[in-house]
Protein backbone atom coordinates (compact mmCIF):
# COMPACT_ATOMS: atom_id res chain seq x y z
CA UNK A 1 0.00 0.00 0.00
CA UNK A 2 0.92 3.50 -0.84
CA UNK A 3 1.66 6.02 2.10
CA UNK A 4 -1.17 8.45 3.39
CA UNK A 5 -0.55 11.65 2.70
CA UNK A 6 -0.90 14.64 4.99
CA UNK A 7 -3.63 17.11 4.16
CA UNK A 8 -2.67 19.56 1.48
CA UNK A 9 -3.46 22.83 0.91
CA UNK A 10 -7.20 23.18 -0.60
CA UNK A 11 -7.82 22.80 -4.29
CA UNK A 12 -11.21 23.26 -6.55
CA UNK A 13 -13.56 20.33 -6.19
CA UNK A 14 -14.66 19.26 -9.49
CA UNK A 15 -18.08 18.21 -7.85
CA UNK A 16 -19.16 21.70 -6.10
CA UNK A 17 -16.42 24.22 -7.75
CA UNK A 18 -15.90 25.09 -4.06
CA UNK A 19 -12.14 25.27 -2.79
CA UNK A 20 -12.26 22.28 -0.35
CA UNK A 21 -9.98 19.64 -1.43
CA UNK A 22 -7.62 18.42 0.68
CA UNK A 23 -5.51 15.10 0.75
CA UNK A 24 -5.91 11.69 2.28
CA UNK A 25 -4.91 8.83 0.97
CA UNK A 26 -2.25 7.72 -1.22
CA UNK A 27 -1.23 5.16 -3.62
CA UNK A 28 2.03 5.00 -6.28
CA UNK A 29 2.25 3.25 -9.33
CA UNK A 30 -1.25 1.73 -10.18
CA UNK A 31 -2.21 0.01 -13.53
CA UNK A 32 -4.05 2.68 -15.68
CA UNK A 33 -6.64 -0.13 -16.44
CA UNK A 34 -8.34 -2.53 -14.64
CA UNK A 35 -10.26 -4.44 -17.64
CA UNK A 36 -8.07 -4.27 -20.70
CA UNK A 37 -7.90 -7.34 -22.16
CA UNK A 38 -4.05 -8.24 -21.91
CA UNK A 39 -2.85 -10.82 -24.63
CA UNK A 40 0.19 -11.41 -22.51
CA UNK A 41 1.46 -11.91 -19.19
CA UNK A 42 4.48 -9.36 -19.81
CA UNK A 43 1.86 -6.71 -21.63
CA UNK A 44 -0.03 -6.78 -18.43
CA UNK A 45 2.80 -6.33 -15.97
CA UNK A 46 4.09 -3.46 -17.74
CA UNK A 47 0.93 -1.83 -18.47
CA UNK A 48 1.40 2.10 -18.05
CA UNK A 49 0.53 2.97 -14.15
CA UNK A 50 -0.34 6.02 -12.64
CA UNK A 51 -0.73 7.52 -9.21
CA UNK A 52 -3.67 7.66 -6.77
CA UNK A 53 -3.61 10.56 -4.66
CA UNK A 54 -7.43 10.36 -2.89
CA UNK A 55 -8.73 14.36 -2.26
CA UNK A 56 -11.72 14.82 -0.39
CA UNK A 57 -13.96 18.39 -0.41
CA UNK A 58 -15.14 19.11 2.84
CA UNK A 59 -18.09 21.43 1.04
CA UNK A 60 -20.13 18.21 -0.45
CA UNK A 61 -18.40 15.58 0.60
CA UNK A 62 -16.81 14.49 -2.96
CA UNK A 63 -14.13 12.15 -3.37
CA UNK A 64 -11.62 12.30 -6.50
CA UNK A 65 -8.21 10.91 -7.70
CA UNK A 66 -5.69 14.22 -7.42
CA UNK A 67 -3.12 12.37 -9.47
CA UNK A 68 -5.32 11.45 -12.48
CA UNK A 69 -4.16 11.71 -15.76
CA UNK A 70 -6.47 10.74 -18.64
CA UNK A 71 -4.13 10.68 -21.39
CA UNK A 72 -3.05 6.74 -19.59
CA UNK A 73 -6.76 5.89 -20.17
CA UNK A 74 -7.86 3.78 -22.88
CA UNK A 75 -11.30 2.92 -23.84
CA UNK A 76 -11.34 0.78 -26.87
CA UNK A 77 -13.50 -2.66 -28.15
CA UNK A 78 -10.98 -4.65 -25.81
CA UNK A 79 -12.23 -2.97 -22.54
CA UNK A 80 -14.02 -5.80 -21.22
CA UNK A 81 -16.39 -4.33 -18.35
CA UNK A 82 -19.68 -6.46 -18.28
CA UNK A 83 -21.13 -8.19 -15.57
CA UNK A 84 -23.56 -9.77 -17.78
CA UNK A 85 -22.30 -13.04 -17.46
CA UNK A 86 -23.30 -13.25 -13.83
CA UNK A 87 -26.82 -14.68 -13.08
CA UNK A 88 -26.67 -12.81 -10.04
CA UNK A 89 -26.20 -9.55 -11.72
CA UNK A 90 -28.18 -10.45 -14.56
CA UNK A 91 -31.05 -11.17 -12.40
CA UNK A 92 -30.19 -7.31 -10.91
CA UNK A 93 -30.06 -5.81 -14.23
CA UNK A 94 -33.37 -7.57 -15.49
CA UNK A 95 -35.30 -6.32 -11.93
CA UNK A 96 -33.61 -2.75 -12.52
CA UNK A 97 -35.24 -2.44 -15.96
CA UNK A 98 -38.47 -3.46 -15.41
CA UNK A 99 -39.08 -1.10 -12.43
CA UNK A 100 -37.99 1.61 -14.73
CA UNK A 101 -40.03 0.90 -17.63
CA UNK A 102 -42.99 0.37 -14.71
CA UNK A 103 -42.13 3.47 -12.68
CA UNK A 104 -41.86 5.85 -15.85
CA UNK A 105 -43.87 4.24 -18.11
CA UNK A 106 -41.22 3.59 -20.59
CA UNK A 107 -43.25 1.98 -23.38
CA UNK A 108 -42.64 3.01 -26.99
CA UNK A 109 -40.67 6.11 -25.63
CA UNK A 110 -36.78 7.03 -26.43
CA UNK A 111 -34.04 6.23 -24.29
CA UNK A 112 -30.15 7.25 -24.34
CA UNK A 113 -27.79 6.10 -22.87
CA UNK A 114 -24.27 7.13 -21.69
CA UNK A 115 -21.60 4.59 -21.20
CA UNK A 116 -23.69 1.72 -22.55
CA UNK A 117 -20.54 -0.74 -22.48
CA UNK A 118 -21.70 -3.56 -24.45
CA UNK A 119 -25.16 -2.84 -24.82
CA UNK A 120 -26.99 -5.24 -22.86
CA UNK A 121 -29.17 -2.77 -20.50
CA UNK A 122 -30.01 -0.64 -23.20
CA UNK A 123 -31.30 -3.48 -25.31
CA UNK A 124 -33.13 -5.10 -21.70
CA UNK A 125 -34.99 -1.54 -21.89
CA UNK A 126 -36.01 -1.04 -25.43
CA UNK A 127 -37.01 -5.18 -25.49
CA UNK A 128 -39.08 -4.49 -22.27
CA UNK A 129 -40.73 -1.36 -23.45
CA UNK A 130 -40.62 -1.74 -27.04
CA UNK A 131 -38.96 1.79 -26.87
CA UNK A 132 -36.56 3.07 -29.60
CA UNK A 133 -32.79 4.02 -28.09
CA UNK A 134 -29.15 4.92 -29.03
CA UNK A 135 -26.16 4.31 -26.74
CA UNK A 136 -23.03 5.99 -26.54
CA UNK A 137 -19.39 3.85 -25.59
CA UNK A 138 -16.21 3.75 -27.27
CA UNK A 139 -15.63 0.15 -25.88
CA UNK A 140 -19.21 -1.09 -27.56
CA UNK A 141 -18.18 -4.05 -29.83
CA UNK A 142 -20.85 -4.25 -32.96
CA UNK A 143 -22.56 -7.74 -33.51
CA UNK A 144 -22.34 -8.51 -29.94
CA UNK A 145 -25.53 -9.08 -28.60
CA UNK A 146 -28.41 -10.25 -31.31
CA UNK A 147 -30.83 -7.19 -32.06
CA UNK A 148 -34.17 -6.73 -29.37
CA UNK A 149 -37.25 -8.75 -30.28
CA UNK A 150 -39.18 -6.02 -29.79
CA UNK A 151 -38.09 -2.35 -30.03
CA UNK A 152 -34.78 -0.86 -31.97
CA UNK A 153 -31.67 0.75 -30.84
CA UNK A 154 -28.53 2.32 -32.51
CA UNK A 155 -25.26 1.95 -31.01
CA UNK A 156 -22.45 4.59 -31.60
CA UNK A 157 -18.85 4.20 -30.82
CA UNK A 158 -17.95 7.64 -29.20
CA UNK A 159 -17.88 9.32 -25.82
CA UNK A 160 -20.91 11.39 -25.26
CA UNK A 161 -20.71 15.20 -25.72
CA UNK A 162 -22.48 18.31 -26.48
CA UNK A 163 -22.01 17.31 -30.39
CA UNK A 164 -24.89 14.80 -29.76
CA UNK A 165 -27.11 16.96 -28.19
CA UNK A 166 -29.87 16.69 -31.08
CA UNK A 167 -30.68 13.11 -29.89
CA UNK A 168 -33.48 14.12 -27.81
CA UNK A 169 -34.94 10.95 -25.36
CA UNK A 170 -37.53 10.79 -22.99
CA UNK A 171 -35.63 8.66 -20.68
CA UNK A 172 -32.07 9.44 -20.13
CA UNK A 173 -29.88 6.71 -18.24
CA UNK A 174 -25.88 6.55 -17.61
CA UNK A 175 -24.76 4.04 -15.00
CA UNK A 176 -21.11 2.94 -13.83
CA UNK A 177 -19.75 5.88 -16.04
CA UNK A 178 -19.68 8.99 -13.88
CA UNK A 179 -17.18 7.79 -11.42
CA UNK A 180 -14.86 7.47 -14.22
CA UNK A 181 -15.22 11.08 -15.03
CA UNK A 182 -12.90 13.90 -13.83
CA UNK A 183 -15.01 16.74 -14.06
CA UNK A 184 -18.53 15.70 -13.22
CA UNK A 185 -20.05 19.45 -12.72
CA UNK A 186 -19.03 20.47 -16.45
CA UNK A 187 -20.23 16.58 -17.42
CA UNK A 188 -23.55 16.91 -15.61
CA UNK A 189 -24.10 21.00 -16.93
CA UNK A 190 -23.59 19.74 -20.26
CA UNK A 191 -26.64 16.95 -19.44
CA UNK A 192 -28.73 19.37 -18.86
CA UNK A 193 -28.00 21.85 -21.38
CA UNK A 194 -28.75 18.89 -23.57
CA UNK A 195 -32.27 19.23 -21.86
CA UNK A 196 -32.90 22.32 -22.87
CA UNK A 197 -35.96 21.52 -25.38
CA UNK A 198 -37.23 18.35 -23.51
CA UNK A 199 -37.58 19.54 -20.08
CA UNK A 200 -39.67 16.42 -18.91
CA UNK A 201 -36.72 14.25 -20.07
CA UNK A 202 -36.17 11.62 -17.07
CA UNK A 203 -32.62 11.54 -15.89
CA UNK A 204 -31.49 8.27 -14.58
CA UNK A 205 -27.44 7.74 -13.05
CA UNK A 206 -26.14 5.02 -11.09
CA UNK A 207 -22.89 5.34 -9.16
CA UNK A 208 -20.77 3.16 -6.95
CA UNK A 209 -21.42 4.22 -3.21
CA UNK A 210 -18.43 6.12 -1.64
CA UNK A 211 -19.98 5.37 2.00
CA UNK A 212 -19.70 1.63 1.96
CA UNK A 213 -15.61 1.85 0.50
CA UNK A 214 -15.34 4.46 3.25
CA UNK A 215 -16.70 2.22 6.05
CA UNK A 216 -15.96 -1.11 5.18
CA UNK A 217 -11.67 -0.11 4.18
CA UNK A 218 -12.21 -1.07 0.76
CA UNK A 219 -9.19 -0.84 -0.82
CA UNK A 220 -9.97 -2.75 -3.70
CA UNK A 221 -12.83 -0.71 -4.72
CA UNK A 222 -10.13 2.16 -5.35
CA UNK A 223 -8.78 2.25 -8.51
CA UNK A 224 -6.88 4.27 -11.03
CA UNK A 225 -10.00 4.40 -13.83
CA UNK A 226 -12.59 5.52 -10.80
CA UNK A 227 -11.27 9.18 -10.64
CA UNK A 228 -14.55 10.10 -8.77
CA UNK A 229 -15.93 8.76 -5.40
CA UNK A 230 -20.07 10.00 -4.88
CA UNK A 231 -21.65 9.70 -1.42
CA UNK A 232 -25.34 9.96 -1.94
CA UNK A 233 -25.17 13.47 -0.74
CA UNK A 234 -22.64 14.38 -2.70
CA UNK A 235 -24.00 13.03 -5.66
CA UNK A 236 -27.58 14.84 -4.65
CA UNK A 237 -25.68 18.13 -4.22
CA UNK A 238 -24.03 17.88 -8.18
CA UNK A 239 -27.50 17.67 -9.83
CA UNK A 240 -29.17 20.53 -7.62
CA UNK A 241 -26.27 22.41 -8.45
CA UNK A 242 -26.28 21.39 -12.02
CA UNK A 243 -30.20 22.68 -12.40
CA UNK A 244 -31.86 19.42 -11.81
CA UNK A 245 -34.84 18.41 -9.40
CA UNK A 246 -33.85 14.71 -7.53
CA UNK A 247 -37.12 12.60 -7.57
CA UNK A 248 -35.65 9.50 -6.15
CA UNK A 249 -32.17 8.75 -4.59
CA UNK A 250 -31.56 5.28 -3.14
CA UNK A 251 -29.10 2.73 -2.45
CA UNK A 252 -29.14 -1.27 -4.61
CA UNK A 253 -27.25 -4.00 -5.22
CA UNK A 254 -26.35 -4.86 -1.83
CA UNK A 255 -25.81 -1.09 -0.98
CA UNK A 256 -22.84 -1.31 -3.29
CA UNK A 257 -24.94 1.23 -5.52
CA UNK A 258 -26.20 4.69 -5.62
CA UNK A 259 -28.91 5.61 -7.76
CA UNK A 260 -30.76 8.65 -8.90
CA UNK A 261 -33.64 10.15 -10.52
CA UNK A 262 -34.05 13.23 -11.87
CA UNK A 263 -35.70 16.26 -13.65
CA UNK A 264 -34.81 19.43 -15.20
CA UNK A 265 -35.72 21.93 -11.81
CA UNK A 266 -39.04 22.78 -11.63
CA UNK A 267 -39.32 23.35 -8.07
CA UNK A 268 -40.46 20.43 -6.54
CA UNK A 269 -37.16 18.63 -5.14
CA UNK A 270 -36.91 16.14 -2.95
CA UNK A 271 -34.60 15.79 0.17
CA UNK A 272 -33.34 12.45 1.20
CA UNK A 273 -32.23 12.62 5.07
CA UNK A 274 -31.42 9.32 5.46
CA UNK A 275 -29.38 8.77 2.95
CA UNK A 276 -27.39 12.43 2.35
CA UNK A 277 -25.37 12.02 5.34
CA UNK A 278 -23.04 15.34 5.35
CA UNK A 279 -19.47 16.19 4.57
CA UNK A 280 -18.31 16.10 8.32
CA UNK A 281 -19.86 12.68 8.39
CA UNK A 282 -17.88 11.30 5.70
CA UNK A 283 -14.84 13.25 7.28
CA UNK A 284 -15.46 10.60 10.04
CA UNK A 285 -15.41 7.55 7.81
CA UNK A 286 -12.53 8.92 6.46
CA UNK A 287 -10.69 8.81 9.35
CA UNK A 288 -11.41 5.50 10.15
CA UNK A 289 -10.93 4.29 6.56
CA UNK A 290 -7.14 5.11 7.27
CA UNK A 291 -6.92 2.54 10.14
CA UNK A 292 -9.25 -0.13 8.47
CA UNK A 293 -7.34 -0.22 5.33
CA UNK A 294 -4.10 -0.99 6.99
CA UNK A 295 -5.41 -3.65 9.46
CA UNK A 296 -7.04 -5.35 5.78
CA UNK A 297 -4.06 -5.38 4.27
CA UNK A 298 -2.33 -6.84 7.41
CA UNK A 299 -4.80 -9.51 7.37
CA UNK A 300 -4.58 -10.49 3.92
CA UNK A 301 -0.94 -10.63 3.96
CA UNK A 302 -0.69 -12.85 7.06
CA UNK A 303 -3.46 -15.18 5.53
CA UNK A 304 -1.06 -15.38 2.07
CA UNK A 305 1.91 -16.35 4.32
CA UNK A 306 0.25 -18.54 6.43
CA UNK A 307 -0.77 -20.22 3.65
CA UNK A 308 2.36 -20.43 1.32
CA UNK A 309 3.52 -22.16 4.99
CA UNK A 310 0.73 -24.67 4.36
CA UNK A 311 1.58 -24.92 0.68
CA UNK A 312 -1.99 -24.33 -0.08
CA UNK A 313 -3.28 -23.02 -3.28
CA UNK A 314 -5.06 -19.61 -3.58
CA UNK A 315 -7.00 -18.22 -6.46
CA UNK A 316 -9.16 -15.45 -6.36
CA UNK A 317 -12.77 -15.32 -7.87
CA UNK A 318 -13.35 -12.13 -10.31
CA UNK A 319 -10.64 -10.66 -12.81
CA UNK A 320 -12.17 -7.19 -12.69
CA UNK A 321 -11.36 -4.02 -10.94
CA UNK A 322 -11.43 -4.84 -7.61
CA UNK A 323 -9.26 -7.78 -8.22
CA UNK A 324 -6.69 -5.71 -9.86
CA UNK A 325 -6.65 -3.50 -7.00
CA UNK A 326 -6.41 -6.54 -4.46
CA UNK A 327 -3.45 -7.91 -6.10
CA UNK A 328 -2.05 -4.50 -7.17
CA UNK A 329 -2.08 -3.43 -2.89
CA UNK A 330 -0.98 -6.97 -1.55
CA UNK A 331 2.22 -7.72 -0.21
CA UNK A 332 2.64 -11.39 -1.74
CA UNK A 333 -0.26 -11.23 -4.01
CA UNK A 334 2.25 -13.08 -6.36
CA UNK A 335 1.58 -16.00 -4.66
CA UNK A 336 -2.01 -16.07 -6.24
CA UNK A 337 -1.23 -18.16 -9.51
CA UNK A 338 -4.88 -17.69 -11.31
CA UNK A 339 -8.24 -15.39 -10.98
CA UNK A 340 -10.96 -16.87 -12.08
CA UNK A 341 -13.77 -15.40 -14.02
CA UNK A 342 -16.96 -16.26 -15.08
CA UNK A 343 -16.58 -14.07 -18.81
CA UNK A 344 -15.61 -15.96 -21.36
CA UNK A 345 -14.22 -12.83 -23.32
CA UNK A 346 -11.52 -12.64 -20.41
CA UNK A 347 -10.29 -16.11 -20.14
CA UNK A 348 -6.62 -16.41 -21.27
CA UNK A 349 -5.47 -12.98 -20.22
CA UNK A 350 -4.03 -11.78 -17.95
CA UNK A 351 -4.54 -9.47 -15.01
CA UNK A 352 -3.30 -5.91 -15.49
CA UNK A 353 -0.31 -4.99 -13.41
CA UNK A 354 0.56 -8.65 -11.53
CA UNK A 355 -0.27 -10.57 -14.34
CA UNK A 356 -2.24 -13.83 -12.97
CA UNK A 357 -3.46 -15.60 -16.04
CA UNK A 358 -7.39 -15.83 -16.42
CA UNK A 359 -9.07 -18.68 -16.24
CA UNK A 360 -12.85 -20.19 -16.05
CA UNK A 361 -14.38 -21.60 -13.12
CA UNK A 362 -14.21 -24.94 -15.18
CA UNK A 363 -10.45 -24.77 -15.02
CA UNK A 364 -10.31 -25.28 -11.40
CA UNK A 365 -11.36 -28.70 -11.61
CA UNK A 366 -8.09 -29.66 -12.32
CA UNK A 367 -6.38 -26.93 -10.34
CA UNK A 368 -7.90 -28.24 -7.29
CA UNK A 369 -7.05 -24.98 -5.32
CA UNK A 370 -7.58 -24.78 -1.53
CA UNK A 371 -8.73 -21.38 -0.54
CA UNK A 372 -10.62 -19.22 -2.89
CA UNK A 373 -11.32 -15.26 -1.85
CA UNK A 374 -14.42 -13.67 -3.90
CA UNK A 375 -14.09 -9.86 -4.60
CA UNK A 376 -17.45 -9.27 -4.43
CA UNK A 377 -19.50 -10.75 -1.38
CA UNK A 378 -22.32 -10.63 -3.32
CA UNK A 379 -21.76 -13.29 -5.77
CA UNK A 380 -21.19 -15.74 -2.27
CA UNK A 381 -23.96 -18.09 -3.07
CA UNK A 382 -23.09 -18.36 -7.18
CA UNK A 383 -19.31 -18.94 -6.28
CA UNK A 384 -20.38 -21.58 -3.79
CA UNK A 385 -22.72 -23.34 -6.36
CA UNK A 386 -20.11 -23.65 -8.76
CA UNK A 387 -17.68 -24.75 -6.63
CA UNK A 388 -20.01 -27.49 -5.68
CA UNK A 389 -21.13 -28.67 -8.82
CA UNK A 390 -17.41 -29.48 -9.93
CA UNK A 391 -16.76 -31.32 -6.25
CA UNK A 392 -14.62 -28.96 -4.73
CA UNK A 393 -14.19 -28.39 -1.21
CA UNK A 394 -12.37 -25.08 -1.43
CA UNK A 395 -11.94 -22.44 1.40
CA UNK A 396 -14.22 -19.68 0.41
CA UNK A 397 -13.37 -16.35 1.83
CA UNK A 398 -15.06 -12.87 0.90
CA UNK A 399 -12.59 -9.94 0.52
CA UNK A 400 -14.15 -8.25 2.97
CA UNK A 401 -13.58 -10.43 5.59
CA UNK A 402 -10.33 -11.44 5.82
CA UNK A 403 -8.56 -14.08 8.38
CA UNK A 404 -7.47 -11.62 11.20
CA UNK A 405 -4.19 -12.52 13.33
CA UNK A 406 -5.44 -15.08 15.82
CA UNK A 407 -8.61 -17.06 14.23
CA UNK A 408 -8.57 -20.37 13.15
CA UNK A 409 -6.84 -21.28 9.99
């Protein structure tokens, strides 16, 4: 792990425009990517890196990468993001979409959408509704997923911007794209000037929830392509500020998620309480952030040893972001020979920056490894089930919950 820094002098928050930035967390010498498909172990190990350097604005409570650089970033066909594969997530995705369609009556309306990766929730919405809808994403890769039976959509391979501001929609939806955007005020003003001559447009963003990395030490949900950490209020605060009414703002998948709903202003906002917790509240996580990440790290580390003692086998189940940033943090992460992961699109490749090869869940039937650490609790059950199936009697271990000093090995 990096060092902390000590708090800097305030800079400009990106979020608010306000001059409360200040320094709190540090990490050198990241991989610029986290889902690049890597064609070889030595391509992935000396991927380009950059630094994180975590600033947080005491006005609204924003979160963002000091050290980011975008020129490192590359978002291309081979950027390999979806979760698709995932029954559990699938079965998120499908329940997402059809409360939207039910809660704004999205049926044979238009729909946009903003970092549409690979296309599969924009297609879910337009099937469901038999709506009509063009997504934006450099990384979508044409032919990819069969056409809607019902419905139409256009895909185009660009980054959104004011130059596509003609395509007016009813429904307007961007999710898991903001955090990886450095200047979310200017992105979310140039939303809503896109608004301009559809007013009763429905704005829809989902977000990955700052509070839960905060509180639970989650240093492998910090990365070097999320530039931008949202709290709900935080994330409330940019689209007031940006001329926007919020109509809903709530937590999902496991309250890994924010989501929000909203509407050019018309003067009928809604406050959320219970969920826009303020700045000096997430000062407080912060602090104790600092102290959790080092005693999860600690843990981790002493469970890798322990094990290489044991000469016991250790994979780890996921070969996205967070299990970049596991590996990337760990002190004897190199002991981890493969990360398994159930996209097919990712298997022989290799992770970016240690350079574990990729392999399928069907692979370990033959690897026979004895501990297996998930990076995303939420997939517990489906990791278990496959594990079973093939007759495995693996160690499964969550991320969050590593073996502290002490318990039972």
């Amino acid at each position: 792990m990096g060092t902390r820094a000590n708090n800097a002098a305030p800079i400009p928050c990106p979020n608010c425009l306000g001059a409360g930035l200040s320094a709190f967390y540090e990490q050198a010498s990241v991989p610029a990517h986290s889902v690049l498909l890597m064609g070889s172990r030595e391509e992935a190990i000396h991927y380009p890196r950059g630094d994180i350097q975590l600033g947080f604005c005491g006005r609204c409570g924003f979160i963002t990468n000091l050290a980011y650089d975008p020129s490192l970033q590359e978002f291309s066909t081979r950027y390999e993001e979806t979760q698709g594969f995932s029954p559990t997530f699938s079965a998120f995705s499908q329940g997402l979409a059809k409360r939207l369609v039910e809660r704004y009556d999205l049926r044979q309306k238009r729909v946009l959408e903003i970092g549409c990766g690979k296309g599969e929730f924009l297609t879910l919405l337009c099937e469901l509704g038999e709506n009509s809808g063009v997504g934006f994403d450099p990384s979508y890769v044409p032919g990819r997923l069969p056409a809607p039976k019902r419905g139409e959509v256009e895909f185009i391979q660009d980054y959104y911007s004011s130059d596509y501001a003609h395509y007016s929609a009813d429904f307007l939806c961007c999710k898991m794209t903001l955090e990886h955007i450095p200047n979310p005020h200017e992105f979310i003003d140039m939303v809503r000037r896109s608004l301009e001559a559809t007013p009763q447009t429905v704005v829809f963003f989902m977000v990955p929830d700052a509070t839960r990395i905060l509180g639970e030490g989650a240093f492998w949900d910090i990365y070097y392509e999320h530039c931008s950490y949202f709290t709900p209020g935080s994330l409330a605060h940019l689209f007031r500020d940006s001329g926007f009414e919020v109509i809903d703002l709530e937590r999902a998948y496991g309250d890994q998620y924010i989501t929000i709903t909203a509407k050019a202003a018309q003067g009928n906002d809604q406050a959320f309480p219970e969920l826009e917790a303020s700045p000096e509240a997430t000062a407080q996580l912060i602090e104790a952030f600092k102290q959790k990440v080092g005693e999860k790290l600690d843990a981790w580390e002493q469970f890798l040893q322990k094990a290489q003692k044991r000469d016991e086998r250790t994979v780890i189940w996921g070969a996205g972001s967070k299990g970049v940033a596991f590996l990337t943090a760990l002190k004897g992460g190199e002991q981890i020979e493969y990360c398994v992961d159930i996209n097919p699109h990712k298997h022989s490749s290799y992770m970016p920056g240690s350079g574990q090869q990729i392999v399928s869940p069907a692979a370990l039937g033959d690897y026979h490894p004895d501990n297996v650490i998930v990076m995303n609790p939420i997939y517990r059950e489906e990791v278990q089930d496959e594990l079973e199936q093939m007759g495995l009697q693996s160690r499964v271990m969550m991320v969050n919950e590593p073996e502290m000093e002490g318990e039972a090995p």
